[in-house]
PDB file of N, CA and C in Angstrom:
ATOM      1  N   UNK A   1     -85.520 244.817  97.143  1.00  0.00           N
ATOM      2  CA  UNK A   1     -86.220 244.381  95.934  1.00  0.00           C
ATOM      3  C   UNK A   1     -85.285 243.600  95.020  1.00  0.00           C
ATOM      4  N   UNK A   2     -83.949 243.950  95.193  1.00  0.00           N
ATOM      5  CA  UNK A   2     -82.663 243.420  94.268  1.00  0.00           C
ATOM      6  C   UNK A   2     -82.933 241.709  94.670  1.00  0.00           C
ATOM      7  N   UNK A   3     -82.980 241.424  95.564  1.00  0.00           N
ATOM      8  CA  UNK A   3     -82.472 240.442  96.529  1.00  0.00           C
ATOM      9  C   UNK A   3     -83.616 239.440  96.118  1.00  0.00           C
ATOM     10  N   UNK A   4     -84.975 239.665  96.009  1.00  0.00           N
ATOM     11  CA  UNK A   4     -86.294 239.299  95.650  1.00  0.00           C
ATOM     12  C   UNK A   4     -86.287 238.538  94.343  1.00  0.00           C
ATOM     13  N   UNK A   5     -85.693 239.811  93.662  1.00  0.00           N
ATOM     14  CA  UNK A   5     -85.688 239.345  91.913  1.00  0.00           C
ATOM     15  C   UNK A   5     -84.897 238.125  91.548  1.00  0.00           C
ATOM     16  N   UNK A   6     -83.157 238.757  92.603  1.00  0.00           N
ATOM     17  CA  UNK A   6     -82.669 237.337  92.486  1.00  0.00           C
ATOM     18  C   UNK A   6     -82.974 235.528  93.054  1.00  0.00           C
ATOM     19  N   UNK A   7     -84.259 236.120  93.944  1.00  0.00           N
ATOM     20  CA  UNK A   7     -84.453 234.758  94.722  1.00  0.00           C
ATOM     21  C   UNK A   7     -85.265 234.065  93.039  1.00  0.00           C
ATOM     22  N   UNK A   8     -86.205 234.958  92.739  1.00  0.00           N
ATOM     23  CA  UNK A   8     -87.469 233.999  91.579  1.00  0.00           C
ATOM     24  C   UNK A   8     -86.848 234.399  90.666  1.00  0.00           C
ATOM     25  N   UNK A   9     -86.127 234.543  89.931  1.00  0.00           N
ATOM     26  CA  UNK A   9     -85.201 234.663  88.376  1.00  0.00           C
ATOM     27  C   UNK A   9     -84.426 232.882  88.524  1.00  0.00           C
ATOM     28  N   UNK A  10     -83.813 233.023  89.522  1.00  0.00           N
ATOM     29  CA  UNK A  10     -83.115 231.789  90.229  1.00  0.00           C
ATOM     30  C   UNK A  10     -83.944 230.721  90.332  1.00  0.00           C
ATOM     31  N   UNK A  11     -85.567 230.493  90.976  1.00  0.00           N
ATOM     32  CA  UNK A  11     -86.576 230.084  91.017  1.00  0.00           C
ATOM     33  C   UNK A  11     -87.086 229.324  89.806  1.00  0.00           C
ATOM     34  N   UNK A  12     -86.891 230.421  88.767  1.00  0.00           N
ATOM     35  CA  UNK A  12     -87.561 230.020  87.281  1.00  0.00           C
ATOM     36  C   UNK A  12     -86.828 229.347  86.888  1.00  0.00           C
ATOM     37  N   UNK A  13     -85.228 229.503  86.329  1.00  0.00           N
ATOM     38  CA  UNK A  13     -84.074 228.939  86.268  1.00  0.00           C
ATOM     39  C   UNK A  13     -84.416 227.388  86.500  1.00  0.00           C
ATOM     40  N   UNK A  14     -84.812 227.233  87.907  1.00  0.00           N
ATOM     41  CA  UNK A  14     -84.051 225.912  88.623  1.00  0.00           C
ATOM     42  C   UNK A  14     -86.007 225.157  88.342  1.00  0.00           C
ATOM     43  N   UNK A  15     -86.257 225.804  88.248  1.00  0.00           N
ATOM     44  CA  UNK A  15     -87.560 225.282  88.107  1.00  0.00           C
ATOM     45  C   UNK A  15     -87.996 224.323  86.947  1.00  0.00           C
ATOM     46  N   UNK A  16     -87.274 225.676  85.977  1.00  0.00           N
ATOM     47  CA  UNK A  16     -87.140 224.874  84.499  1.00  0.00           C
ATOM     48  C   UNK A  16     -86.321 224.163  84.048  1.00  0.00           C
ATOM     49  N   UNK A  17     -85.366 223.774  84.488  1.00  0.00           N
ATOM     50  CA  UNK A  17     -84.286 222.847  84.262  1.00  0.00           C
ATOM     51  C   UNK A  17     -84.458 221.496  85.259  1.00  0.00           C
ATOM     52  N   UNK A  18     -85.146 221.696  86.414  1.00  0.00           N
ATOM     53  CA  UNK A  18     -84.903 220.511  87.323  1.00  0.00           C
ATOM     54  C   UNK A  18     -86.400 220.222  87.606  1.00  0.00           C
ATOM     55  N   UNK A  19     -87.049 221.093  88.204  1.00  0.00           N
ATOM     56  CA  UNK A  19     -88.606 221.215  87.977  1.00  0.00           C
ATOM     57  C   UNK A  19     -88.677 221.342  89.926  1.00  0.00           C
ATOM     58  N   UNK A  20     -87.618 221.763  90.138  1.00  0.00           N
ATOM     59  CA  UNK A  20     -87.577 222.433  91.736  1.00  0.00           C
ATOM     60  C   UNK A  20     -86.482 223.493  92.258  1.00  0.00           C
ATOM     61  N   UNK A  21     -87.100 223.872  93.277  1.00  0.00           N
ATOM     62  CA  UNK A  21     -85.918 225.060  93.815  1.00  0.00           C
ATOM     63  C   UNK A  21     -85.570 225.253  95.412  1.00  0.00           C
ATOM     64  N   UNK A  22     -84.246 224.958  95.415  1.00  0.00           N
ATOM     65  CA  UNK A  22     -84.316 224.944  96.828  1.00  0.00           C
ATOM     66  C   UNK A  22     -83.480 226.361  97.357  1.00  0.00           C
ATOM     67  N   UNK A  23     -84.204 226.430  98.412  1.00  0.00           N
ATOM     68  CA  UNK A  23     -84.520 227.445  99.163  1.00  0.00           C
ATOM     69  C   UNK A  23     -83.883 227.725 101.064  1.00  0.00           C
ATOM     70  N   UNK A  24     -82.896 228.071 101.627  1.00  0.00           N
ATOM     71  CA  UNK A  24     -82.734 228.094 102.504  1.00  0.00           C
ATOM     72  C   UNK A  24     -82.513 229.620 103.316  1.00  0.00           C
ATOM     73  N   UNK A  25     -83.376 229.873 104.021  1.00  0.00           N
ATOM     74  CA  UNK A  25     -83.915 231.203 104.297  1.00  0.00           C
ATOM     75  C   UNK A  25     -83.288 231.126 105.993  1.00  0.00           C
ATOM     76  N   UNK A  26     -82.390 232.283 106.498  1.00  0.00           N
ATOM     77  CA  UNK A  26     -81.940 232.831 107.901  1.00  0.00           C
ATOM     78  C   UNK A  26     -83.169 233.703 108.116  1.00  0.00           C
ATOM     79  N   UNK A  27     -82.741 234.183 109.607  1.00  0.00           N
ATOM     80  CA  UNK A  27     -84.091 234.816 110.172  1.00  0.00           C
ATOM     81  C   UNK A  27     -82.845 236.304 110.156  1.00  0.00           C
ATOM     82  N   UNK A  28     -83.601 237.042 111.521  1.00  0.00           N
ATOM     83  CA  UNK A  28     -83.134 238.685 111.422  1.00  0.00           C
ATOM     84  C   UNK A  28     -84.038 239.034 110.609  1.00  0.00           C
ATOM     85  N   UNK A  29     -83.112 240.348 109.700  1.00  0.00           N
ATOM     86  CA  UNK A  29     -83.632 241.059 109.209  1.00  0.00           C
ATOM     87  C   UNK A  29     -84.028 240.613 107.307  1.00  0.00           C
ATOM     88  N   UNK A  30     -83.551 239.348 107.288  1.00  0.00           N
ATOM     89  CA  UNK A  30     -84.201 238.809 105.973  1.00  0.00           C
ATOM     90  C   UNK A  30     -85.319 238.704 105.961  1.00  0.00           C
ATOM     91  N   UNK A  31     -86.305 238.319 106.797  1.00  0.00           N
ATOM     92  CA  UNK A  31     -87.603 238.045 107.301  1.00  0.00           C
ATOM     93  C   UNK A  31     -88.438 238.750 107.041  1.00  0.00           C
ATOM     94  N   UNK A  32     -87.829 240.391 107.236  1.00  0.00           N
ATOM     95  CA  UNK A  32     -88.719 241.442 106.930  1.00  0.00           C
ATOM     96  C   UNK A  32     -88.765 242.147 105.430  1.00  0.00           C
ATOM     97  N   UNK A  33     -88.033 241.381 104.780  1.00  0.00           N
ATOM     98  CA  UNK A  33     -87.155 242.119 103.337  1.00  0.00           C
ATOM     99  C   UNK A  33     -87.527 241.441 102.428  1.00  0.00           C
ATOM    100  N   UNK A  34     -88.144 240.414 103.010  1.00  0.00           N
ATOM    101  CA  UNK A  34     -88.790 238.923 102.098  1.00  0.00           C
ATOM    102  C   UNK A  34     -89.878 239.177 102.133  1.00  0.00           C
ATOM    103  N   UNK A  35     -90.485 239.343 103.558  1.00  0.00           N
ATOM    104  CA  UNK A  35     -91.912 239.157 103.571  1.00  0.00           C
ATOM    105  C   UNK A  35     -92.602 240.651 102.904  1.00  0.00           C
ATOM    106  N   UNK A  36     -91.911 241.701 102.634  1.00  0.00           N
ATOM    107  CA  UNK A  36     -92.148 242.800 102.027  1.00  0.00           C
ATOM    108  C   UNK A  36     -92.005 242.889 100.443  1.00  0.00           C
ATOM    109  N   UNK A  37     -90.519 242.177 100.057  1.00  0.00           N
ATOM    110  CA  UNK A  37     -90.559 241.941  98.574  1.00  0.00           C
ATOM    111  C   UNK A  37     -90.806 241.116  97.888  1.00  0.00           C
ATOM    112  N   UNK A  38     -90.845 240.004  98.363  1.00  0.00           N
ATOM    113  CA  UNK A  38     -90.904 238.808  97.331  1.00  0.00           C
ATOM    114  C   UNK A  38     -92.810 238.515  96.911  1.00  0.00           C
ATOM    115  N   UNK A  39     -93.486 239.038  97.852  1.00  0.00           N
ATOM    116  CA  UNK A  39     -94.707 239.166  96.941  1.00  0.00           C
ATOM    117  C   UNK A  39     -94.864 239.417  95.222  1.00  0.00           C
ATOM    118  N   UNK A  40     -94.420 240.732  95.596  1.00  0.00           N
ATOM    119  CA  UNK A  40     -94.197 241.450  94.098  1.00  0.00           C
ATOM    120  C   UNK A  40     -93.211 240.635  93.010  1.00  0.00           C
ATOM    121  N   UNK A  41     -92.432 240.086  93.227  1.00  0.00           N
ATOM    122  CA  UNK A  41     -91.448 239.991  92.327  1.00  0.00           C
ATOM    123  C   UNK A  41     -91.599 238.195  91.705  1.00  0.00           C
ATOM    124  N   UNK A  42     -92.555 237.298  92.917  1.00  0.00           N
ATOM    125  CA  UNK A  42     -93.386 236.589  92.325  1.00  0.00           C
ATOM    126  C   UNK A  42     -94.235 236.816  91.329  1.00  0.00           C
ATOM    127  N   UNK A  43     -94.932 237.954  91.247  1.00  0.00           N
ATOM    128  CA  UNK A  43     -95.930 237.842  90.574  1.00  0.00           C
ATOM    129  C   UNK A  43     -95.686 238.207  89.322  1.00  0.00           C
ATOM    130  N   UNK A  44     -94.500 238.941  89.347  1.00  0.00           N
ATOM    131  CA  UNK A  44     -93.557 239.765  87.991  1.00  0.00           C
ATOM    132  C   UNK A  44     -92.806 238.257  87.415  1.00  0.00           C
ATOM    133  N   UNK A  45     -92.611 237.480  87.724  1.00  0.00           N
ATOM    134  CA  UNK A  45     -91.649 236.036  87.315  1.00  0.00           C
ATOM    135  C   UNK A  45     -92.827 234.814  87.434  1.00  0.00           C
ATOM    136  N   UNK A  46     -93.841 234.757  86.585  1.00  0.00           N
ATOM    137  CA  UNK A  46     -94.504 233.741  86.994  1.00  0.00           C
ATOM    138  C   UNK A  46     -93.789 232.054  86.409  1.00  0.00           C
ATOM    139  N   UNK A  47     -92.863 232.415  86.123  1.00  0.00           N
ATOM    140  CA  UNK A  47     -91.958 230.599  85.438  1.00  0.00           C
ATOM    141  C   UNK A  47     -91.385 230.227  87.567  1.00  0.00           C
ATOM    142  N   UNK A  48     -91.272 230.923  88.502  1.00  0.00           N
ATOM    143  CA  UNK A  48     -90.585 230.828  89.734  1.00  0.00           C
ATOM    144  C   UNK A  48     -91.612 229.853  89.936  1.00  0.00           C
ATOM    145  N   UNK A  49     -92.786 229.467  90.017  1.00  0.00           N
ATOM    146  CA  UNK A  49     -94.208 228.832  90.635  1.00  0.00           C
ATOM    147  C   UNK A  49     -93.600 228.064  92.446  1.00  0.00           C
ATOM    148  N   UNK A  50     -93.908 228.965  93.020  1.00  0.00           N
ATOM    149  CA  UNK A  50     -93.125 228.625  94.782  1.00  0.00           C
ATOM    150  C   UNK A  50     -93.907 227.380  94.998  1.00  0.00           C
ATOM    151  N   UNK A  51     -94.869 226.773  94.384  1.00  0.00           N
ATOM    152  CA  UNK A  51     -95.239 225.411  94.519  1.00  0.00           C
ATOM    153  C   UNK A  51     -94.469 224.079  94.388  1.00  0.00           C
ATOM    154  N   UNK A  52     -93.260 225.012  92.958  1.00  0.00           N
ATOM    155  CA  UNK A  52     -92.217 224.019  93.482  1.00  0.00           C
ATOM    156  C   UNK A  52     -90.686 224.432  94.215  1.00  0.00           C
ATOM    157  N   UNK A  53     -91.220 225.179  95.052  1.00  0.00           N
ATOM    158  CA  UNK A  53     -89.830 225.281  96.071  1.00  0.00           C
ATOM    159  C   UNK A  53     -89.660 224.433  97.459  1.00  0.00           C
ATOM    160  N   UNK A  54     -88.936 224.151  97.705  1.00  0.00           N
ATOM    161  CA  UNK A  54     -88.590 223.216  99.066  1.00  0.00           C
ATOM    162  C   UNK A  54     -87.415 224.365 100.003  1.00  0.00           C
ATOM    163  N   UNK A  55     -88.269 224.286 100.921  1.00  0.00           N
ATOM    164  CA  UNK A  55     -87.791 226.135 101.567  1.00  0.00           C
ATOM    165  C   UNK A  55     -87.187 225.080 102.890  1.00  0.00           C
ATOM    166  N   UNK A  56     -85.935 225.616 103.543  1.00  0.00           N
ATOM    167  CA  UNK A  56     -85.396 224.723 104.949  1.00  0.00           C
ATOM    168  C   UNK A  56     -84.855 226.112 105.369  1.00  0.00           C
ATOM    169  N   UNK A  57     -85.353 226.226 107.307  1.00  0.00           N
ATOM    170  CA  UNK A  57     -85.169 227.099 107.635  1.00  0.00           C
ATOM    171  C   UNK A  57     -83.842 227.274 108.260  1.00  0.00           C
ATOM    172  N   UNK A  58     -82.833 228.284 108.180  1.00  0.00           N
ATOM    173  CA  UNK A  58     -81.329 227.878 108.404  1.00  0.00           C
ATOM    174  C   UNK A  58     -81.673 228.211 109.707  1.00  0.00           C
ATOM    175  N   UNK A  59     -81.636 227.838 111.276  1.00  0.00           N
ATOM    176  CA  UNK A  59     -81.681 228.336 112.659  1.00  0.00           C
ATOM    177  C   UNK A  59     -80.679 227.071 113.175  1.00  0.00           C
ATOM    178  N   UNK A  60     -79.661 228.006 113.926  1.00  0.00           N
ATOM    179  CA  UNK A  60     -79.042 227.285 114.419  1.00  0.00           C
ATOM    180  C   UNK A  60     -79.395 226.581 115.902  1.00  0.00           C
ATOM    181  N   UNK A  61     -80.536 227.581 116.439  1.00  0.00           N
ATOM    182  CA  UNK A  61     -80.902 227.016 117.600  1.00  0.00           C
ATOM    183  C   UNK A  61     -82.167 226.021 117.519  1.00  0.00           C
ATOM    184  N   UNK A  62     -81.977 225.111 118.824  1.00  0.00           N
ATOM    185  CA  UNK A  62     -83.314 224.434 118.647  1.00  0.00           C
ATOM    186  C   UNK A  62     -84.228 224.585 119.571  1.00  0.00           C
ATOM    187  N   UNK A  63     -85.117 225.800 118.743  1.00  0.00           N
ATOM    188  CA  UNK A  63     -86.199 226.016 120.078  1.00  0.00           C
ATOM    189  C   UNK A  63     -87.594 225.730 119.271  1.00  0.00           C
ATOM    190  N   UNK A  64     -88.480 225.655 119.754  1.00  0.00           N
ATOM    191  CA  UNK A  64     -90.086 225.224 119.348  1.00  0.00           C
ATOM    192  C   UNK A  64     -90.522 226.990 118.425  1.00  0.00           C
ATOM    193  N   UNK A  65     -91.392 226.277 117.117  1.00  0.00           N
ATOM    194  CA  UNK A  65     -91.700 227.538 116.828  1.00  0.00           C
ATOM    195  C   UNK A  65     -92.392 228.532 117.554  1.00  0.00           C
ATOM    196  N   UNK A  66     -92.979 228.515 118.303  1.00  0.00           N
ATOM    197  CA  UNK A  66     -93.275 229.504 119.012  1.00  0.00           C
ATOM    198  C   UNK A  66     -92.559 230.543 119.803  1.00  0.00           C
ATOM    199  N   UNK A  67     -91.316 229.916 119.930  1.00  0.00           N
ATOM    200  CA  UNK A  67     -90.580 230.776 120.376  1.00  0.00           C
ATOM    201  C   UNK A  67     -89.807 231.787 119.220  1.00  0.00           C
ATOM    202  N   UNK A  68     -89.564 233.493 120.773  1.00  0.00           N
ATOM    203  CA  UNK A  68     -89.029 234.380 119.946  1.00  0.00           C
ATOM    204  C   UNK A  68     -87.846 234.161 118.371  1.00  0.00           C
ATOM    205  N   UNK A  69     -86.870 232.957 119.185  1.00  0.00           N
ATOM    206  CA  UNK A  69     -85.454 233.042 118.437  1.00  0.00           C
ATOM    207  C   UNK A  69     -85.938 232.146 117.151  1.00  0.00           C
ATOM    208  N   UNK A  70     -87.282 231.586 117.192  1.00  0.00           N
ATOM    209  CA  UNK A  70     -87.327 230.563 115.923  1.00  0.00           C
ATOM    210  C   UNK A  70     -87.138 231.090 114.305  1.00  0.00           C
ATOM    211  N   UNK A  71     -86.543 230.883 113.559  1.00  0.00           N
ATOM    212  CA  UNK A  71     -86.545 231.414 112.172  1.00  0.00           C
ATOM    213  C   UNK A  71     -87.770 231.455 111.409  1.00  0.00           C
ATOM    214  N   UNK A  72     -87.907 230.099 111.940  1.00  0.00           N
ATOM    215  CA  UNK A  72     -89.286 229.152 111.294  1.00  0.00           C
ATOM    216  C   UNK A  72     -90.867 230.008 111.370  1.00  0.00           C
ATOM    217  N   UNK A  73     -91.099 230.383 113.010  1.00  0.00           N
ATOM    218  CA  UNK A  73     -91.426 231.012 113.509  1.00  0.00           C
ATOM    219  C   UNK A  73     -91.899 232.672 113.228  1.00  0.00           C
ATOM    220  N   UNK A  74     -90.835 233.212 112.989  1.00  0.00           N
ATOM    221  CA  UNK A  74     -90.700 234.483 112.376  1.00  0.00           C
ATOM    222  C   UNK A  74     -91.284 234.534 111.077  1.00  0.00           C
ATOM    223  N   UNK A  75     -91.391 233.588 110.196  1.00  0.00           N
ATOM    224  CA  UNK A  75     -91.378 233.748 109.069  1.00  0.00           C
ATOM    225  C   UNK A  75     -93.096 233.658 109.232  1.00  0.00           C
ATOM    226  N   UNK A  76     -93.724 232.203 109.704  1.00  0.00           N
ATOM    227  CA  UNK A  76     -94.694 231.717 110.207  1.00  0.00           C
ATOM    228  C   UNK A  76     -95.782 233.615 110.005  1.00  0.00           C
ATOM    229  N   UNK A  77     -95.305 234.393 111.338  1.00  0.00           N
ATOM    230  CA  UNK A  77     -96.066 234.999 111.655  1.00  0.00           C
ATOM    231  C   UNK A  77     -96.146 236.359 111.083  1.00  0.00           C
ATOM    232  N   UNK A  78     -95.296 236.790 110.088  1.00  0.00           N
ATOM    233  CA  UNK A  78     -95.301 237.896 109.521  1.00  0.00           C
ATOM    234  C   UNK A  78     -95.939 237.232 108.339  1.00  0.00           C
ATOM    235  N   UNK A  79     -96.128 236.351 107.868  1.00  0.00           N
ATOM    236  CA  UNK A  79     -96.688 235.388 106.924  1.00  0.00           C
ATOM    237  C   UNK A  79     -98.113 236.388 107.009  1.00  0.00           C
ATOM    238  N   UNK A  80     -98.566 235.731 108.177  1.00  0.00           N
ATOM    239  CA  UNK A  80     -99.879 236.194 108.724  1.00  0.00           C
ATOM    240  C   UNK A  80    -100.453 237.412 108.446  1.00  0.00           C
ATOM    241  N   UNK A  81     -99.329 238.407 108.547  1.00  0.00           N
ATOM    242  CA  UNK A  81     -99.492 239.635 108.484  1.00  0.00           C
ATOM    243  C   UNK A  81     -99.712 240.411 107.077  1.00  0.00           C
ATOM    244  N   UNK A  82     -98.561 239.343 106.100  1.00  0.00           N
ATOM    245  CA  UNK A  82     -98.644 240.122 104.869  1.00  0.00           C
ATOM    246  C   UNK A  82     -99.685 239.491 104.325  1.00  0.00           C
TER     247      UNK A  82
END
């Protein structure tokens, strides 16, 4: 939840000063820690507005999203879920 607050506090910050926020998200176990907290902690920071974030997925490999190892991918489908 620590990790959350600091993504959209940071969000609002860069939002309001530049009028964007960039965003570069690894896969593992961030994936699941994101897609669990950062709901909430959006909705608690509404100056973050993720409409203006520009999110790039850090994967060092280059495989198609569909595949297991994709970052992109991962994120994609727990998306779904939450």
């Amino acid at each position: 939840a620590a990790l959350a607050r600091l993504v959209v506090e940071a969000a609002a910050e860069a939002v309001a000063s530049s009028g964007r926020f960039t965003l570069g998200l690894s896969g593992g176990s961030m994936v699941e820690l994101l897609a669990r907290e950062l709901p909430a902690a959006l909705k608690a920071e509404p100056g973050s507005d993720p409409s203006r974030w520009l999110v790039a997925f850090c994967d060092e490999r280059l495989v198609p999203p569909e595949h297991p190892d994709s970052t992109y991918g991962a994120y994609r489908v727990r998306r779904g879920r939450g």
